[in-house]
Protein backbone atom coordinates (compact mmCIF):
# COMPACT_ATOMS: atom_id res chain seq x y z
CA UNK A 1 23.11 -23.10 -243.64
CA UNK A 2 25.53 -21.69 -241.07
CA UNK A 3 28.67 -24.21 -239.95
CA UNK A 4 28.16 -25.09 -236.33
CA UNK A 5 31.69 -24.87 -235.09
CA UNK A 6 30.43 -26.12 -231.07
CA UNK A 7 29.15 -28.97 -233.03
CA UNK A 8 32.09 -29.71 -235.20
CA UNK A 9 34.29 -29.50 -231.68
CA UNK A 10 31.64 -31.98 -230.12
CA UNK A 11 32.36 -34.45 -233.02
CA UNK A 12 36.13 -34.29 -233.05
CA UNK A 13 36.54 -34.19 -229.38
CA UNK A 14 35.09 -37.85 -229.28
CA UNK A 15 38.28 -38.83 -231.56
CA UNK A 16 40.39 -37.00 -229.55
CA UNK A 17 41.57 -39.93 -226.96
CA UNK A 18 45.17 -40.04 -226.75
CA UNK A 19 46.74 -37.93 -224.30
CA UNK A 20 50.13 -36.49 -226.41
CA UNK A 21 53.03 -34.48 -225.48
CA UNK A 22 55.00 -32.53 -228.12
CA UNK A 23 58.73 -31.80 -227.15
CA UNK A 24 61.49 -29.21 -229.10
CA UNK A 25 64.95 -29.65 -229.20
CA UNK A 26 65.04 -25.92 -229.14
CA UNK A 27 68.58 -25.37 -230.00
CA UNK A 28 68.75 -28.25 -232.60
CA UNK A 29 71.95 -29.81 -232.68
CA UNK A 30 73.91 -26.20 -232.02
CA UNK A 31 74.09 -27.63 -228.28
CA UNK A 32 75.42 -31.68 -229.27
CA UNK A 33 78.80 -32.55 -228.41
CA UNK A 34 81.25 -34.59 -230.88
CA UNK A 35 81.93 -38.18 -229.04
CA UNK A 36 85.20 -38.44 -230.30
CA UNK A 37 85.56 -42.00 -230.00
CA UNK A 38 82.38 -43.21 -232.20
CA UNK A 39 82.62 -39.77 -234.47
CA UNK A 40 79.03 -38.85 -233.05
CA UNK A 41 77.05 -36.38 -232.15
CA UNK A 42 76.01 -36.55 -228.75
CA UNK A 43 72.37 -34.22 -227.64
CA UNK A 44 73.06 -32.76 -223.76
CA UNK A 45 70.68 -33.94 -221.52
CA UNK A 46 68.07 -33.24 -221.12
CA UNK A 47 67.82 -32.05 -224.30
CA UNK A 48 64.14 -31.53 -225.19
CA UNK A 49 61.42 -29.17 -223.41
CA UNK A 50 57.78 -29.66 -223.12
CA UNK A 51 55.78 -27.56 -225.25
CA UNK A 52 52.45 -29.11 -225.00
CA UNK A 53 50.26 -31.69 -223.64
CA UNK A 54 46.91 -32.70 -224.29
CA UNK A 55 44.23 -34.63 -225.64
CA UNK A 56 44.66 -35.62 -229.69
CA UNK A 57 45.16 -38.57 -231.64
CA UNK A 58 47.36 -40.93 -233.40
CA UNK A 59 46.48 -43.00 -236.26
CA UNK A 60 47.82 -44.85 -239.10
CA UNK A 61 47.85 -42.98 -242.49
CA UNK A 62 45.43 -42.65 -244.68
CA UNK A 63 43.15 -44.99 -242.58
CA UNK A 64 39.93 -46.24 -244.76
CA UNK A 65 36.82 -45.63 -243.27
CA UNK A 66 35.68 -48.40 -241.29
CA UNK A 67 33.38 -50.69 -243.22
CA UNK A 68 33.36 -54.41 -243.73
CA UNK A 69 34.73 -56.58 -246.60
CA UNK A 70 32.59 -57.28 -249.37
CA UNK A 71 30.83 -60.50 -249.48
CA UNK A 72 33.90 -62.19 -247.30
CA UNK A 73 36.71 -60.75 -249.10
CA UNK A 74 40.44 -60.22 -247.45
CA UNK A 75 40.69 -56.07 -246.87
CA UNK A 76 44.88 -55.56 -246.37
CA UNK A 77 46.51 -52.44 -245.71
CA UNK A 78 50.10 -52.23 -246.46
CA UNK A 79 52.27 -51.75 -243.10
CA UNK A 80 53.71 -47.89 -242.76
CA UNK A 81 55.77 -46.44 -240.72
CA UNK A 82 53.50 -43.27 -241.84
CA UNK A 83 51.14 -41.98 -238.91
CA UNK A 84 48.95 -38.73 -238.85
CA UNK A 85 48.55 -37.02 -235.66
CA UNK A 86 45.24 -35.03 -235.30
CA UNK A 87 46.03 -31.77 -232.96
CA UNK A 88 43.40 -29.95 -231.53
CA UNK A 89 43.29 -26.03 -233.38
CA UNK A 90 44.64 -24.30 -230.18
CA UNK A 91 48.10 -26.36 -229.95
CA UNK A 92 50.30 -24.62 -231.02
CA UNK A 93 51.96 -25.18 -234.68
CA UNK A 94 54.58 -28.02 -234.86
CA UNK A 95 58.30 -27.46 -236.21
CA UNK A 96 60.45 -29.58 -238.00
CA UNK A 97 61.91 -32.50 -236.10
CA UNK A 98 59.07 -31.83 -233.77
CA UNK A 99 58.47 -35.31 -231.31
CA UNK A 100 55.21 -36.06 -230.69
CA UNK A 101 54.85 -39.10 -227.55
CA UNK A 102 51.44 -40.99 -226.79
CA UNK A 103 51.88 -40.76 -223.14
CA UNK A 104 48.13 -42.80 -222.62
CA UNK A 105 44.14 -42.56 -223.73
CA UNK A 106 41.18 -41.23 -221.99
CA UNK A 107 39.03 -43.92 -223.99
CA UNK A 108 36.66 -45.57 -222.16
CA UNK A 109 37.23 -49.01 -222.64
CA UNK A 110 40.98 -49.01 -223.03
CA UNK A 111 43.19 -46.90 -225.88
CA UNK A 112 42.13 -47.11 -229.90
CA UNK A 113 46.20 -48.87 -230.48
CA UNK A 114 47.45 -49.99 -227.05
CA UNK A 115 50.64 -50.43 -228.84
CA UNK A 116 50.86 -46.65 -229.37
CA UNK A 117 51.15 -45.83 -225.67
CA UNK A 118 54.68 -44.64 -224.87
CA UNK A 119 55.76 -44.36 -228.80
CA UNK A 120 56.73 -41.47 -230.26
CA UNK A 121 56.66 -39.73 -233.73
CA UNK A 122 58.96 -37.42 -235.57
CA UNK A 123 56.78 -34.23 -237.48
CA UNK A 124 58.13 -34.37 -240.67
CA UNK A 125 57.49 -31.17 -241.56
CA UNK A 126 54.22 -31.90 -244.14
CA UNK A 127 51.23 -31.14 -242.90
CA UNK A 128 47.75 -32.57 -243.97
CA UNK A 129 45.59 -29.93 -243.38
CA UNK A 130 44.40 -27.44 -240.82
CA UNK A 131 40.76 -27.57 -240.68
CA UNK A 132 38.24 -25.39 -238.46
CA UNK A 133 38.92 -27.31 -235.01
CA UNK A 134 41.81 -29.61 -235.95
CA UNK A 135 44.88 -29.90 -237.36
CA UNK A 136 46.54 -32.92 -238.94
CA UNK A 137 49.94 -33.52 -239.55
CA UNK A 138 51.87 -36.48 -240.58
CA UNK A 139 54.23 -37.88 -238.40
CA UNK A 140 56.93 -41.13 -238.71
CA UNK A 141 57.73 -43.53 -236.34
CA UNK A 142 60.87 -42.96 -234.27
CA UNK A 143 60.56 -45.67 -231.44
């Protein structure tokens, strides 16, 4: 039995909801200026660049599959600051330090985590996996 990749797409692109930019500090902190007076380091502005935008998805880590409690028992995951962000294959590979920003969701009916809109995620260099039409890679919460 052959995979059906235009199936597999068809499947994931119903996940695939949040609208997200990725932006790169491309010079790191080569280009930050010591603030003399609080013994910082200061990023120019604007600092970052757009280096993509499209449709993918933010979710908590290591989300369950969604089932109900067992005969009325209390299901509790733990709170984490630990999110996964599912890219689609053609995005281009994250870097280190990487931000990843919810800008808004295509999903009819309003976004999965209205709370996610406008947040954005540090790539923390650890990636999930890279499957045939996505890619996940953890990401942490930065504000």
């Amino acid at each position: 039995m052959a995979f059906d990749v235009d199936g597999a797409r068809r499947v994931v692109a119903r996940i695939l909801d949040d609208k997200l930019e990725v932006w790169r500090d491309s010079a790191g902190r080569t280009d930050d200026v010591l603030d003399e007076i609080t013994g910082r380091l200061v990023p120019p502005a604007p600092d970052e660049e757009l280096v993509w935008d499209g449709l993918g998805a933010v979710m908590p880590f290591g989300r369950p599959a969604i089932t109900q409690p067992v005969g009325g028992s209390v299901a509790v995951d733990p709170p984490t600051t630990d999110y996964q962000a599912v890219l689609p294959i053609d995005a281009p590979a994250l870097r280190r330090d990487d931000v990843v920003r919810v800008a808004g969701s295509v999903r009819p009916g309003g976004p999965r985590d209205p709370h996610l809109i406008g947040r954005r995620f540090r790539f923390s260099d650890e990636s999930v996996g890279t499957y045939s039409v996505v890619r996940i890679v953890r990401v942490q919460v930065i504000d």
